[in-house]
Protein backbone atom coordinates (compact mmCIF):
# COMPACT_ATOMS: atom_id res chain seq x y z
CA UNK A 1 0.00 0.00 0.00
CA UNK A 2 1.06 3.34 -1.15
CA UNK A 3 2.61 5.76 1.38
CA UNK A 4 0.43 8.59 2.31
CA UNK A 5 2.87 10.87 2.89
CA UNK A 6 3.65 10.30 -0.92
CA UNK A 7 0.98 11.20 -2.01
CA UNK A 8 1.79 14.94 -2.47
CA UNK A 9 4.07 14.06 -5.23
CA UNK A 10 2.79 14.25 -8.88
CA UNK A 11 1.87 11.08 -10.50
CA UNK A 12 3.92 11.37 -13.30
CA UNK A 13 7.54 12.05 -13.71
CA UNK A 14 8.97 15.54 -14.43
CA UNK A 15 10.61 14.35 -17.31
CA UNK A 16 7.36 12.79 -18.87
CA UNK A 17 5.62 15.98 -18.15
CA UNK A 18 8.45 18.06 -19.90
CA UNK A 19 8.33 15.78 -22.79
CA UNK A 20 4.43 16.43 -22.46
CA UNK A 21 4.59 20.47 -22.74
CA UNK A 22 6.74 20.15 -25.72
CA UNK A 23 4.44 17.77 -27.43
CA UNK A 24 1.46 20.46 -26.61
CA UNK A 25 3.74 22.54 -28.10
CA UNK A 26 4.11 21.02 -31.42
CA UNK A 27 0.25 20.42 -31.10
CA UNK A 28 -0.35 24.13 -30.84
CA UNK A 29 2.46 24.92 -33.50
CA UNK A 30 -0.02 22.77 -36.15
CA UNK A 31 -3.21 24.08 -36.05
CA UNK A 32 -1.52 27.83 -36.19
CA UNK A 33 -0.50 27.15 -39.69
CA UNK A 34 -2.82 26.16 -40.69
CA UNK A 35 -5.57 28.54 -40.13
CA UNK A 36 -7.29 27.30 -37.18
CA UNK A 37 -7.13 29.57 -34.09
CA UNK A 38 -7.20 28.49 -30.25
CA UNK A 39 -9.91 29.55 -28.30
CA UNK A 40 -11.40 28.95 -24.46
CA UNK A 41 -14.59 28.23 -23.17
CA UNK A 42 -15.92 27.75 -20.13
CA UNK A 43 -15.29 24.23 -17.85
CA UNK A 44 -18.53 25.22 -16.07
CA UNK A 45 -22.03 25.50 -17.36
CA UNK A 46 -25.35 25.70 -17.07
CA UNK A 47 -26.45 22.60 -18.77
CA UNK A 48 -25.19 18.69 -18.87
CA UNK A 49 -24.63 16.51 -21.07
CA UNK A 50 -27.47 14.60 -21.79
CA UNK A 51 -25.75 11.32 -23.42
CA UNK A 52 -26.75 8.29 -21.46
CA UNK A 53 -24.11 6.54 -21.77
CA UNK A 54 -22.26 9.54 -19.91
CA UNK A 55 -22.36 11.13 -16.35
CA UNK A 56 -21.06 14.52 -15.99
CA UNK A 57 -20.22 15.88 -12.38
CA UNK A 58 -23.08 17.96 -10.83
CA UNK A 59 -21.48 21.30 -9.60
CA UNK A 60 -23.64 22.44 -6.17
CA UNK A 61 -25.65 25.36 -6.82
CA UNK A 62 -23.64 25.92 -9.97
CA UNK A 63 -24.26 23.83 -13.18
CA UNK A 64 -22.28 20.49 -14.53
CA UNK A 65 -18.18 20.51 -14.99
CA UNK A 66 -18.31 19.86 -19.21
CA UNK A 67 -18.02 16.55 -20.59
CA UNK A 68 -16.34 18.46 -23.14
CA UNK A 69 -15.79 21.78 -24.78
CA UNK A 70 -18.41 20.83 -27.67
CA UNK A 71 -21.79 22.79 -27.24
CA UNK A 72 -19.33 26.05 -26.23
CA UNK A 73 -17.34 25.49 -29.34
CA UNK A 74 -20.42 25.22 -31.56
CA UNK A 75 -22.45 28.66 -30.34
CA UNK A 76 -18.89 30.41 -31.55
CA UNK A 77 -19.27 28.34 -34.89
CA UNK A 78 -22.74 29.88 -35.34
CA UNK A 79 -21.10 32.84 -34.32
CA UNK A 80 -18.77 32.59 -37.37
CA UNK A 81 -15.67 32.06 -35.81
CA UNK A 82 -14.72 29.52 -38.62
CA UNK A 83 -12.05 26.86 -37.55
CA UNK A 84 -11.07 26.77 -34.02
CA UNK A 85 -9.27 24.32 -31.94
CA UNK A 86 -9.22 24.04 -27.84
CA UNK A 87 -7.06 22.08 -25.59
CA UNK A 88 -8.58 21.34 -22.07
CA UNK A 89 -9.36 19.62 -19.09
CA UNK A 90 -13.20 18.05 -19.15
CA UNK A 91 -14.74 15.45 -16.46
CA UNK A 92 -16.57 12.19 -16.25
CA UNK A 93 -18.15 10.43 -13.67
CA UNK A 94 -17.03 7.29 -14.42
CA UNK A 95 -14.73 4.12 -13.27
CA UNK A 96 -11.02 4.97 -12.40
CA UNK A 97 -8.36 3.06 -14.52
CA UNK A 98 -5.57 2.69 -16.45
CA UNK A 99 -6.74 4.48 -19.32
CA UNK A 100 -9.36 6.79 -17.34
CA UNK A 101 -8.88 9.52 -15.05
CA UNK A 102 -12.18 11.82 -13.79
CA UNK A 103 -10.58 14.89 -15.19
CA UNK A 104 -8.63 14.37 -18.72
CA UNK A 105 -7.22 16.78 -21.31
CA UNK A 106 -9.13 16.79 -24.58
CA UNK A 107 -8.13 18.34 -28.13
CA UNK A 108 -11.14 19.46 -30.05
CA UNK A 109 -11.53 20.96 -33.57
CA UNK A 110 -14.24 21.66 -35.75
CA UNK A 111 -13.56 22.61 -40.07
CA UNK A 112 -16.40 23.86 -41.56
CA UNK A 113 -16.96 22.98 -45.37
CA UNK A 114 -14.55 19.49 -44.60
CA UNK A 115 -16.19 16.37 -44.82
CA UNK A 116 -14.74 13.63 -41.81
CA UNK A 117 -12.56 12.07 -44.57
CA UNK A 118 -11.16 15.19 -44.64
CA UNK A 119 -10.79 15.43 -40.84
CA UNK A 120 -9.75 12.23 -40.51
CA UNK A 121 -6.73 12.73 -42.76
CA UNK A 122 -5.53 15.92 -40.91
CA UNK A 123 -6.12 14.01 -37.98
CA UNK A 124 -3.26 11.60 -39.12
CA UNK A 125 -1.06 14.27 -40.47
CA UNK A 126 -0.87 15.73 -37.09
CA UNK A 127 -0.34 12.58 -35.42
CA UNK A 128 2.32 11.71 -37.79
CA UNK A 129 4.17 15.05 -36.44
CA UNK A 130 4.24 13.97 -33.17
CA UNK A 131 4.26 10.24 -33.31
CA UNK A 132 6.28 7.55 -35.89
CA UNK A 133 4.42 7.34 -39.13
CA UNK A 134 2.13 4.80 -38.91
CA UNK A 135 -0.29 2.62 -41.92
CA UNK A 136 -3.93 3.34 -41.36
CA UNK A 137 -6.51 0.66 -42.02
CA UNK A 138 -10.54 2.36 -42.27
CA UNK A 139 -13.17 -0.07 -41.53
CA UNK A 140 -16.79 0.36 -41.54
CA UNK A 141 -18.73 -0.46 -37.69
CA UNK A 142 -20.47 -3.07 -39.88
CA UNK A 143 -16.99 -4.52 -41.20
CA UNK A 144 -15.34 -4.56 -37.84
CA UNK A 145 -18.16 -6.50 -36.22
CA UNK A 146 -18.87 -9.08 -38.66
CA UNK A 147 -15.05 -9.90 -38.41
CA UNK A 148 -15.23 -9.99 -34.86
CA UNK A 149 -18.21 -11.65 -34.32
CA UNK A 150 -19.92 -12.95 -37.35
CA UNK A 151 -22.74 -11.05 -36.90
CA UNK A 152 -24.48 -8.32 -39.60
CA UNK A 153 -26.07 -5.86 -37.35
CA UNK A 154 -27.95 -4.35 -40.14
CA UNK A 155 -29.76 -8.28 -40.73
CA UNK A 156 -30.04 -10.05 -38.03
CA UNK A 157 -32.35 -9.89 -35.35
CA UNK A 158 -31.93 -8.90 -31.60
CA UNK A 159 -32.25 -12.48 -30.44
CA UNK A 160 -29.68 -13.80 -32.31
CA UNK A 161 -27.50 -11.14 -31.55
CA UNK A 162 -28.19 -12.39 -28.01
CA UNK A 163 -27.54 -15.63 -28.82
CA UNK A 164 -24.20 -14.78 -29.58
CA UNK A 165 -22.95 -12.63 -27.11
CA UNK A 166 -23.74 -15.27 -24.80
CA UNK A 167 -21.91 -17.77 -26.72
CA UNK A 168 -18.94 -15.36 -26.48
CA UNK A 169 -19.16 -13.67 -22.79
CA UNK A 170 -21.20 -16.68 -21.47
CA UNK A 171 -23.74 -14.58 -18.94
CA UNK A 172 -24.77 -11.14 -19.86
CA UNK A 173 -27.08 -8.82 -17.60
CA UNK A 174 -30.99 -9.82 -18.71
CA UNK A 175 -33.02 -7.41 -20.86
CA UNK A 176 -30.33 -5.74 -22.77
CA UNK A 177 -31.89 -3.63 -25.32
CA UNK A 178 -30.28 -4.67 -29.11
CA UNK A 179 -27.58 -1.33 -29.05
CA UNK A 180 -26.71 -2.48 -25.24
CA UNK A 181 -25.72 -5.99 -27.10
CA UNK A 182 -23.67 -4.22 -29.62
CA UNK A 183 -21.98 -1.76 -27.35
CA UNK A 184 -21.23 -5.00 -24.96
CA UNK A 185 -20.00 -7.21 -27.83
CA UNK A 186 -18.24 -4.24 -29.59
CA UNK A 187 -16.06 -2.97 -26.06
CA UNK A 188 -15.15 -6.53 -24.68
CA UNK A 189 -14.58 -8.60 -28.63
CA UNK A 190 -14.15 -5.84 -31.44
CA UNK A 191 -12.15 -3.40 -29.87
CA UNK A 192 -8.91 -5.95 -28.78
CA UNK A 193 -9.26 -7.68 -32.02
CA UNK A 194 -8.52 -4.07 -33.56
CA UNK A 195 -5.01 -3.95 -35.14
CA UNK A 196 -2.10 -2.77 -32.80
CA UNK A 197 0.08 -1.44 -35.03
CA UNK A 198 -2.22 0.97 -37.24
CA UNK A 199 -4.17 3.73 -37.08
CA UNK A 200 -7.76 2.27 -37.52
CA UNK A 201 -10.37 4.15 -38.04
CA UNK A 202 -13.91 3.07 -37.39
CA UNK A 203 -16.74 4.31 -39.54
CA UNK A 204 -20.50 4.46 -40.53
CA UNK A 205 -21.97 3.79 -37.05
CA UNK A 206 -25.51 2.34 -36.65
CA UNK A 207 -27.94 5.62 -36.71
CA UNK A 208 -29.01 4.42 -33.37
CA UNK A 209 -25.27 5.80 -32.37
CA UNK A 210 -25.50 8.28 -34.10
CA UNK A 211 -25.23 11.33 -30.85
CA UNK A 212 -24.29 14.43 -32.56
CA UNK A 213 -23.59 13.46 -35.97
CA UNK A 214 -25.62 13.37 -38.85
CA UNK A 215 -27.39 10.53 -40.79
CA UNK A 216 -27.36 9.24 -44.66
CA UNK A 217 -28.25 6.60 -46.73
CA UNK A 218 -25.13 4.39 -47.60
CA UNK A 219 -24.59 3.20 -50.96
CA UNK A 220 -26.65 0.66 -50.36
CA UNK A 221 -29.59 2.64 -49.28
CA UNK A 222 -28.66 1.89 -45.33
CA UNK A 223 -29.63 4.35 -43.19
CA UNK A 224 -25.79 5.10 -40.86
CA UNK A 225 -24.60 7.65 -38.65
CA UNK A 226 -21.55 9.83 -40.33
CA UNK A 227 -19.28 9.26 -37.68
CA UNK A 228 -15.71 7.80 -36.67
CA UNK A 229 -13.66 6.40 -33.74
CA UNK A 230 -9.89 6.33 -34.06
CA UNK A 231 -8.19 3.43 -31.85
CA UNK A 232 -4.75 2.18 -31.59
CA UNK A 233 -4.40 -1.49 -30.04
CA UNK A 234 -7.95 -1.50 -29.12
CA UNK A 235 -8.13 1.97 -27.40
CA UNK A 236 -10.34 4.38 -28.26
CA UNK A 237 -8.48 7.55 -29.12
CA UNK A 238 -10.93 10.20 -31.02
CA UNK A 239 -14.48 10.44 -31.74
CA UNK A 240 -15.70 12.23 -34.76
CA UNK A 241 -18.66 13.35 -36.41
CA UNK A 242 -20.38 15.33 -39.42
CA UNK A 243 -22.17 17.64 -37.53
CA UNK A 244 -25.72 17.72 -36.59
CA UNK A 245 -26.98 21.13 -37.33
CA UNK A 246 -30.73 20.69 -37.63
CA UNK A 247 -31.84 22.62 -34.47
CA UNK A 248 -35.62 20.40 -34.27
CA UNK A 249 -33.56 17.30 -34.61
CA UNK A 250 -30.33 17.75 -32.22
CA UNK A 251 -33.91 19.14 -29.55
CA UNK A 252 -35.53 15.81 -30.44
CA UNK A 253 -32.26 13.64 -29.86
CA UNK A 254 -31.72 15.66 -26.19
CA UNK A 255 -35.29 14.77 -25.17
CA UNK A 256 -34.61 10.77 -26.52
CA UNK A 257 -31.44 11.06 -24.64
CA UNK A 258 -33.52 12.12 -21.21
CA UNK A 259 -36.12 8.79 -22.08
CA UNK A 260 -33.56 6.58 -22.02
CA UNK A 261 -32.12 8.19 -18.83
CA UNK A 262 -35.21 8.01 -16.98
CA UNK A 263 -35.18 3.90 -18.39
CA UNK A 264 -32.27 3.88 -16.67
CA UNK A 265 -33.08 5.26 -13.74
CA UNK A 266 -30.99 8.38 -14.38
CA UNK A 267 -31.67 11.56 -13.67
CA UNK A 268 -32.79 13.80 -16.41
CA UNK A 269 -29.92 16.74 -17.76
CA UNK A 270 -31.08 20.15 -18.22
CA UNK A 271 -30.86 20.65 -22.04
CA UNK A 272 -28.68 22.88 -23.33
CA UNK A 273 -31.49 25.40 -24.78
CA UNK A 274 -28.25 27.88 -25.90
CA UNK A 275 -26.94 25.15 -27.99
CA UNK A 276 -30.51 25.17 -29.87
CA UNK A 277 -30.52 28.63 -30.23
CA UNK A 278 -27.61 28.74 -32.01
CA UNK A 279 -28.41 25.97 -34.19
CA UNK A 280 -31.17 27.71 -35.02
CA UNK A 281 -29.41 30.70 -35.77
CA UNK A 282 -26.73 29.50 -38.11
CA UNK A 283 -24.64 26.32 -37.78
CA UNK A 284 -22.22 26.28 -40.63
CA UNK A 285 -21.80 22.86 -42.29
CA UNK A 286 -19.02 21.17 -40.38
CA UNK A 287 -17.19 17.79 -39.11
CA UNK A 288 -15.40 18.06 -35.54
CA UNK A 289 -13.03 15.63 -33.63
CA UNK A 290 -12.32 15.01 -29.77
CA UNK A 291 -8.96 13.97 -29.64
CA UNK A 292 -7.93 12.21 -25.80
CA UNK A 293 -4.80 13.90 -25.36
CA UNK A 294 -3.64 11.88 -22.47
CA UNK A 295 -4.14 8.72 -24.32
CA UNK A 296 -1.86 9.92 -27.16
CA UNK A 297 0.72 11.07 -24.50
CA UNK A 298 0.52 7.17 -23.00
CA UNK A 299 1.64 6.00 -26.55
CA UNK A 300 3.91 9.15 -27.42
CA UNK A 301 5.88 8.64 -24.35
CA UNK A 302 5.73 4.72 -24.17
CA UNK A 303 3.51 4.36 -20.91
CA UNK A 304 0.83 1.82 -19.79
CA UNK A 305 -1.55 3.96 -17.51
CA UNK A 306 -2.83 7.36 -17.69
CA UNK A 307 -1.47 8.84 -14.04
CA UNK A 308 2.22 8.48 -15.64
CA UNK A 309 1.07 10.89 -17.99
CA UNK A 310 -0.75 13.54 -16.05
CA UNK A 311 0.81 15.94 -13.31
CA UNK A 312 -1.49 14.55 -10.61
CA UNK A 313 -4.00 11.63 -11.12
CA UNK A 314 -7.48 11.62 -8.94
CA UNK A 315 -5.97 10.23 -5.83
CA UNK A 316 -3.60 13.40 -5.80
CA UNK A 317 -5.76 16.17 -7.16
């Protein structure tokens, strides 16, 4: 058991968190040639995230600490900031480990006019300036899971999908809804069979997953959400999308969001009414891009867990 009296020391070394301000550095260097300025918003607001699949931290008397910078960043897009960039902390109430901490450091951009192929590639460029160059392998959700699993989540039905994540995890929680199966069988057998040595990029997510991003018809006349996950041995690294900038629909999708709260006997998130407004006003066409900084920093500097990358980890803030 860890010394107490230790526990005033940061978490990781001084020489990772040198190597850590230069990398930031070469970060900030990028996007400033390229025509993409660095802005802040606020850590605190007024209104959550509504996601169900995330908790944010409930501020007494105050508002929710940001999940990320993302509604802030999209009022000064409507605002006709064109590209911006932020680095910052944002918070999630969620399990403590290796690759988690309660308060991480997040890159986010947004290009408007640039399709998420577009994104994607700078994306790559500027991980290729801090990081050996790297091959990059795309697959579709669809692609990955039917490798993975044998299962075609556009075809099949929920019960078989059942039937196989039991065959592969054995005992599942009862009544899992059919994107609870997916999510399950996509975290515990997709993500590790993910390539270790690439960039892959996940795409074309089931419109059910869709969260902020928009929706089309495939070539194939499948309705799919335009979005993309970047991981690297498994870990998620990035989440992208084409922007949802229909005000009625991003109002409809918070209110859906609260439903499946309440299912889940969560409490409902104040929705972000400012964030309507503006889409409302004028959203520019865009795609956008959370980047995990701290993740990148554990493969940058060659480190298996997240506090040897961060001054001071949860047990020492």
């Amino acid at each position: 058991m860890q010394n107490q009296s230790q526990l005033w020391r940061p978490s990781a070394s001084i020489e990772n968190l040198k190597k850590r301000a230069k990398i930031i550095g070469e970060i900030r260097s990028f996007f400033d040639g390229r025509d993409c300025f660095e802005v802040s918003t606020p850590l605190l607001s007024q209104f959550g995230n509504t996601d169900p699949n995330l908790d944010s931290f409930i501020v007494a008397q105050s508002g929710y600490l940001n999940t990320s910078p993302e509604f802030h960043m999209k009022r000064l897009l409507a605002s006709g900031s064109g590209a911006i960039y932020q680095i910052c902390s944002a918070f999630r109430c969620e399990e403590q480990g290796m690759k988690h901490n309660s308060e991480f450091t997040l890159l986010e951009w947004y290009r408007p006019f640039w399709s998420i192929d577009e994104l994607m590639l700078e994306m790559i460029e500027l991980l290729h300036r801090i990081f050996p160059k790297r091959e990059v392998e795309t697959l579709t959700y669809g692609q990955a899971l039917f490798h993975a699993t044998g299962i075609n989540w556009l075809q099949d039905s929920t019960q078989y999908i059942e039937q196989i994540t039991k065959k592969l995890l054995g005992e599942i929680p009862k009544d899992l809804e059919r994107d609870e199966l997916l999510d399950l069988l996509f975290c515990t057998i997709v993500e590790p069979s993910l390539p270790a040595d690439k960039w892959c990029f996940i795409t074309h997510y089931p419109p059910s997953q869709a969260a902020l991003a928009k929706k089309i018809l495939n070539k194939n006349g499948d309705e799919v959400a335009m979005r993309f996950e970047l991981y690297s041995g498994g870990v998620e690294l990035a989440n992208g999308y084409w922007e949802l900038t229909d005000w009625q629909e991003q109002l409809n999708r918070f209110e859906d969001d609260n439903q499946q709260r309440k299912k889940h006997d969560k409490a409902e998130i104040k929705i972000d009414t400012l964030l309507v407004d503006a889409l409302k006003y004028s959203m520019p066409d865009c795609s956008g891009v959370a980047l995990g900084l701290d993740r990148v920093m554990m493969l940058v500097l060659q480190q298996d867990d997240i506090k040897q990358v961060i001054s001071f980890d949860s047990q020492r803030a």
